[in-house]
Protein backbone atom coordinates (compact mmCIF):
# COMPACT_ATOMS: atom_id res chain seq x y z
CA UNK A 1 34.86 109.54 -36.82
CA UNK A 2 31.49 110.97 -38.02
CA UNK A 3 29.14 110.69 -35.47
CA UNK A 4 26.31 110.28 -37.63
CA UNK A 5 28.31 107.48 -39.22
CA UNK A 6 28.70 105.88 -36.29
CA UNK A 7 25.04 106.06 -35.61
CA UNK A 8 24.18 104.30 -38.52
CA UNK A 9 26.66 101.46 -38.15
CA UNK A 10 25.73 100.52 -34.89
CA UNK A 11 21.98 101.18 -35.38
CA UNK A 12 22.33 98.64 -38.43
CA UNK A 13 24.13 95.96 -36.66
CA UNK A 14 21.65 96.59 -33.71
CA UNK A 15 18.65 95.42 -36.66
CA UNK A 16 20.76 92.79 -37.62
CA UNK A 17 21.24 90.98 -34.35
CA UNK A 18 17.50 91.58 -33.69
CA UNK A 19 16.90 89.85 -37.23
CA UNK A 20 19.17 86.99 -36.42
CA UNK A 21 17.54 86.12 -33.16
CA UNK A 22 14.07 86.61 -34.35
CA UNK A 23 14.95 83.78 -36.60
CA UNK A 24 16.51 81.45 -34.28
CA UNK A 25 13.82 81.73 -32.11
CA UNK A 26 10.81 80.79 -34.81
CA UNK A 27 13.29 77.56 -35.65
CA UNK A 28 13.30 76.54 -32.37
CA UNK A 29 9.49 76.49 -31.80
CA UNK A 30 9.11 75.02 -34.92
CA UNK A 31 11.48 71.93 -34.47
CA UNK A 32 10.29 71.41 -31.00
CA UNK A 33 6.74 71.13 -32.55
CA UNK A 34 7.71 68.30 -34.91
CA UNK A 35 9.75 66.64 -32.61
CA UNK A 36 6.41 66.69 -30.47
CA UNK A 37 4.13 65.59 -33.41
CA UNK A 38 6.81 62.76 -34.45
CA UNK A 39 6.53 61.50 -30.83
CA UNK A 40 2.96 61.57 -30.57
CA UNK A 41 2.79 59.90 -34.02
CA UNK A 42 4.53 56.43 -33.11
CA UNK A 43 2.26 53.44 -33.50
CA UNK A 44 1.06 52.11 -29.83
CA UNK A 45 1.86 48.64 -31.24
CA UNK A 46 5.76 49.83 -31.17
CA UNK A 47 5.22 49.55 -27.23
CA UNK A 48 6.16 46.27 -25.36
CA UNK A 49 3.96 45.44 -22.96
CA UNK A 50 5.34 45.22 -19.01
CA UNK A 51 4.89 41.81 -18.67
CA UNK A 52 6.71 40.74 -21.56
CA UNK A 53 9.30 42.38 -20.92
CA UNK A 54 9.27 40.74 -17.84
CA UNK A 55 8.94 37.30 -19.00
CA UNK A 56 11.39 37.83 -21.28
CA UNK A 57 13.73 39.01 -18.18
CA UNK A 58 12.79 35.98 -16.28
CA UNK A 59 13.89 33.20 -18.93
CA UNK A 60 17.58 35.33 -19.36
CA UNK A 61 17.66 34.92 -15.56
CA UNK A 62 17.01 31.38 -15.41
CA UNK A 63 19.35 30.13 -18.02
CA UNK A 64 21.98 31.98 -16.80
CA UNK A 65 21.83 31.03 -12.96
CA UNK A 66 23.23 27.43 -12.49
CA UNK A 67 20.47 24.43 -11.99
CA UNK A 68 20.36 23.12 -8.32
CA UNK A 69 19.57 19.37 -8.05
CA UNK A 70 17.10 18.82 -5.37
CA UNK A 71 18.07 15.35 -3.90
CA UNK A 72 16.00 13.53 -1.81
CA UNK A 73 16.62 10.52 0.58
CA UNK A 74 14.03 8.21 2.17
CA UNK A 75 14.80 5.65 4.59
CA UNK A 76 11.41 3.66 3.87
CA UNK A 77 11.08 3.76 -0.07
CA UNK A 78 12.81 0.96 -2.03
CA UNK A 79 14.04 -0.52 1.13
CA UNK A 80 14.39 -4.57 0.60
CA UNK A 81 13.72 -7.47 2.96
CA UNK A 82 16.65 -8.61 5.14
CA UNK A 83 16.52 -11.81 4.99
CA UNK A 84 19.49 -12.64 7.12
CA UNK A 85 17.63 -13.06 10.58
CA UNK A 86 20.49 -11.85 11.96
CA UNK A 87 19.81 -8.29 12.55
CA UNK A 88 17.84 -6.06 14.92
CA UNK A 89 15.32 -8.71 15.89
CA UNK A 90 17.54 -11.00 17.79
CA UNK A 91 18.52 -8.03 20.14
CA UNK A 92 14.51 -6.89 20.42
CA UNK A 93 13.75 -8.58 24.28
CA UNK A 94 10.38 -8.06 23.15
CA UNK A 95 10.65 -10.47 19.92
CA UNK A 96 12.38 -12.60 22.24
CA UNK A 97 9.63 -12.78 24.85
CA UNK A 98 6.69 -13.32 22.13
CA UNK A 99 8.29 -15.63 20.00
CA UNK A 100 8.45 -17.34 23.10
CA UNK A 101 5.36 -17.58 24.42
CA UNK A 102 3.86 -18.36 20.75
CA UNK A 103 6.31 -21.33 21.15
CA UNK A 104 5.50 -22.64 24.65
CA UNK A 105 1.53 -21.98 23.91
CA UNK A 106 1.48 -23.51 20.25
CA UNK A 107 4.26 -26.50 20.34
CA UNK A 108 5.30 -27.24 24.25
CA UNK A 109 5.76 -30.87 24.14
CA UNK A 110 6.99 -30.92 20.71
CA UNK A 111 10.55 -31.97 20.25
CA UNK A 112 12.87 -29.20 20.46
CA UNK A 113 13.72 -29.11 16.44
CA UNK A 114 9.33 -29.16 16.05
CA UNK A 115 9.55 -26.16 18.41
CA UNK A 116 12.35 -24.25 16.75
CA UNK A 117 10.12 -24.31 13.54
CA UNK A 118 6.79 -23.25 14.75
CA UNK A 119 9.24 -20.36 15.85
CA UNK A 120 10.81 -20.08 12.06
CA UNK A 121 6.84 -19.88 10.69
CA UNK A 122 6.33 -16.78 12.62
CA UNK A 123 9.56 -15.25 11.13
CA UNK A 124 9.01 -16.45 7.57
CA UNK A 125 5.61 -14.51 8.19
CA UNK A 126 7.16 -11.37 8.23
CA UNK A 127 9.48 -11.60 5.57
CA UNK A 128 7.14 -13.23 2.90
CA UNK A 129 5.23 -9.75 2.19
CA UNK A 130 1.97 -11.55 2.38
CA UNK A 131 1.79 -11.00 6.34
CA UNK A 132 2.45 -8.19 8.92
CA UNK A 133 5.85 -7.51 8.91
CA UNK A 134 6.78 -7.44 12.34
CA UNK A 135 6.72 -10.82 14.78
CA UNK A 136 4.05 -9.26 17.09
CA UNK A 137 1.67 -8.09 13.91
CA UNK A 138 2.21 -11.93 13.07
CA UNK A 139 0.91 -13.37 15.97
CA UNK A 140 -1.67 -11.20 16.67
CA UNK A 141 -3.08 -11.22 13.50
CA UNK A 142 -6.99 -12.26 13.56
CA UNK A 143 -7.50 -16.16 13.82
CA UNK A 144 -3.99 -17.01 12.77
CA UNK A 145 -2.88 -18.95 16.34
CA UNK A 146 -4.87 -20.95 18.11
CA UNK A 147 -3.19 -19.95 21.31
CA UNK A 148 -3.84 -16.50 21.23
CA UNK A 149 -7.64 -17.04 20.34
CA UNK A 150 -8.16 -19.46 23.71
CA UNK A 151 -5.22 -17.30 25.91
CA UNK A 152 -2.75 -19.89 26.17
CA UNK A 153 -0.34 -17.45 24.67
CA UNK A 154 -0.20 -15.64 28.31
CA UNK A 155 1.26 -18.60 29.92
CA UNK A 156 5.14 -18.22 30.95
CA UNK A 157 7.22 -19.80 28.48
CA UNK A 158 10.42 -22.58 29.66
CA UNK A 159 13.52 -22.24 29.33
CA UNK A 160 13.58 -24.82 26.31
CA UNK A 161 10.81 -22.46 24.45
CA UNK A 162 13.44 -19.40 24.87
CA UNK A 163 16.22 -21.51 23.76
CA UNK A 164 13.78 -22.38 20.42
CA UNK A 165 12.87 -18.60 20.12
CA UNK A 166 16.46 -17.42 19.74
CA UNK A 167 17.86 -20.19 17.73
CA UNK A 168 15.12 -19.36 15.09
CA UNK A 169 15.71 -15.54 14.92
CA UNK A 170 19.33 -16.54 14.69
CA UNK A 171 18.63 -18.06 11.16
CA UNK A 172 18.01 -21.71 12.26
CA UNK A 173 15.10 -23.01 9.54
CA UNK A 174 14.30 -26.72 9.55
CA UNK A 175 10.89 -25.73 7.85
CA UNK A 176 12.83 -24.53 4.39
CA UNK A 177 10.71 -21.61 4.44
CA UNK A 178 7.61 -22.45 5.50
CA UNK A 179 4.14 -20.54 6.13
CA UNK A 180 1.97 -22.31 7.64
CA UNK A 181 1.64 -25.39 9.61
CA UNK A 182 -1.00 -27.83 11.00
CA UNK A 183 -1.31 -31.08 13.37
CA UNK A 184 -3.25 -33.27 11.28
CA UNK A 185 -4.56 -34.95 14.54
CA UNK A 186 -6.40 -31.86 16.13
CA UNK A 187 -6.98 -29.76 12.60
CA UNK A 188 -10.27 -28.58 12.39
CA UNK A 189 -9.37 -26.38 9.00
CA UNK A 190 -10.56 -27.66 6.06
CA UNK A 191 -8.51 -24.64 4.42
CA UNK A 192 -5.70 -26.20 5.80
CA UNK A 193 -5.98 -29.65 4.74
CA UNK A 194 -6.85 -28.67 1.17
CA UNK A 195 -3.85 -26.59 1.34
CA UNK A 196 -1.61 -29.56 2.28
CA UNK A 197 -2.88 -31.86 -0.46
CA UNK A 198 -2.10 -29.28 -2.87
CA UNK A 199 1.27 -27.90 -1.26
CA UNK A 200 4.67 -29.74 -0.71
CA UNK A 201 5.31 -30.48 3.28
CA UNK A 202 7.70 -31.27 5.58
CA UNK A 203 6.50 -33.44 8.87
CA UNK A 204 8.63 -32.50 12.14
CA UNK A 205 7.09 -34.08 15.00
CA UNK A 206 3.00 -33.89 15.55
CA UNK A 207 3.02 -30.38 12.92
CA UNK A 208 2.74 -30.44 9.13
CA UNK A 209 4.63 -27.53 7.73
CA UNK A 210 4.17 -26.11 4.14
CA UNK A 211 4.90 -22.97 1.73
C-alpha cells in the first residue's frame, strides 16, 4: 500500500472521530441544561406539603388497622337496691350489734312484734334512697333517734332486742314499708303529727308507723 495513502485515510478518519465526539459532547451539555431549566421551572404549588402527606398517611393507617372496643366495668354505676334483706347485712356483727342497741334504746318494753318494726324502719331507711344507705349512717343521722341524741343508744341491748334485730334484717316487715314512726303519747314533733294526719299508718303497740 501507498504510504501516503495510508496517511491520508487514517488522518481522515482521525478528523472524523474528533468531529463525532465534539458533537456528542455539545448534546450532552445542552440536554443536561434543559433538563436543569425544566426542573427548576415546576410550579412550587406542584409540591405537597409534609404534613399532608402525613395526614393523609395517618387516615390509610387507621382504616386499615382493626377498631379495638374499649370496655369498661364498674361495680358502683347502675347498681340497683337489693331489696331482699337477705344478703350481706345479716352476716355484718356490726349491723347486728347497732340494730340492736337502736332497738333496746328506742322500743324496750314494746312487744316483741313493736320491736321487730322499729328494727324494719331503720332498714327501710336505707333502701328508700331518701336516707343514708347503710344501717349505721341511719341511725346516726342528725336528730333522727331520740336515743342517740340523750345516749340511751350505749346501753347493752337483751337478748329479746337481738332476737328483733335479726328477724328484721332477715326480711320480717310488720310495718309494710314504713319510714318513720312516732308514740303519740311522748311526741313532741309537730312534723310528725302533721305527717300522720296526712299519711296512712299502721299502730303496733305504743308506736305509730307510716310511709
Amino acid at each position: 500500500m501507498d504510504i501516503k495513502r495510508f496517511v491520508r485515510r487514517w488522518g481522515l478518519f482521525s478528523l472524523g472521530m474528533m468531529i463525532a465526539l465534539t458533537c456528542t459532547t455539545v448534546f450532552a451539555k445542552k440536554t443536561s441544561s434543559n433538563v436543569f431549566h425544566i426542573e427548576s421551572d415546576v410550579p412550587f404549588s406542584m409540591s405537597v406539603p409534609t404534613d399532608v402527606v402525613h395526614q393523609e398517611m395517618s387516615e390509610t393507617i387507621a382504616k386499615a388497622a382493626p377498631e379495638k372496643k374499649i370496655t369498661t366495668t364498674s361495680t358502683h354505676k347502675d347498681q340497683k337496691i337489693n331489696r331482699d334483706r337477705n344478703n350481706s347485712k345479716i352476716d355484718n356483727k356490726s349491723n347486728v350489734e347497732l340494730l340492736a342497741r337502736a332497738v333496746y334504746s328506742e322500743a324496750r318494753g314494746e312487744e316483741f312484734q313493736g320491736q321487730v318494726a322499729v328494727a324494719s324502719v331503720i332498714i327501710n331507711r336505707t333502701e328508700s334512697g331518701k336516707f343514708p344507705r347503710s344501717i349505721r349512717g341511719v341511725i346516726f343521722q342528725k336528730n333522727a333517734f331520740t336515743a342517740v341524741s340523750d345516749g340511751q343508744f350505749w346501753l347493752k341491748p337483751d337478748a329479746e332486742a337481738y332476737q328483733a334485730a335479726k328477724l328484721a334484717l332477715n326480711g320480717s316487715d310488720p310495718t309494710d314499708g314504713a319510714l318513720y314512726y312516732y308514740n303519740p303519747k311522748t311526741a313532741t314533733s309537730k312534723w310528725m303529727t302533721n305527717k300522720a294526719e296526712k299519711s296512712s299508718t299502721k299502730r303496733i303497740g305504743n308506736h305509730v308507723f307510716m310511709k
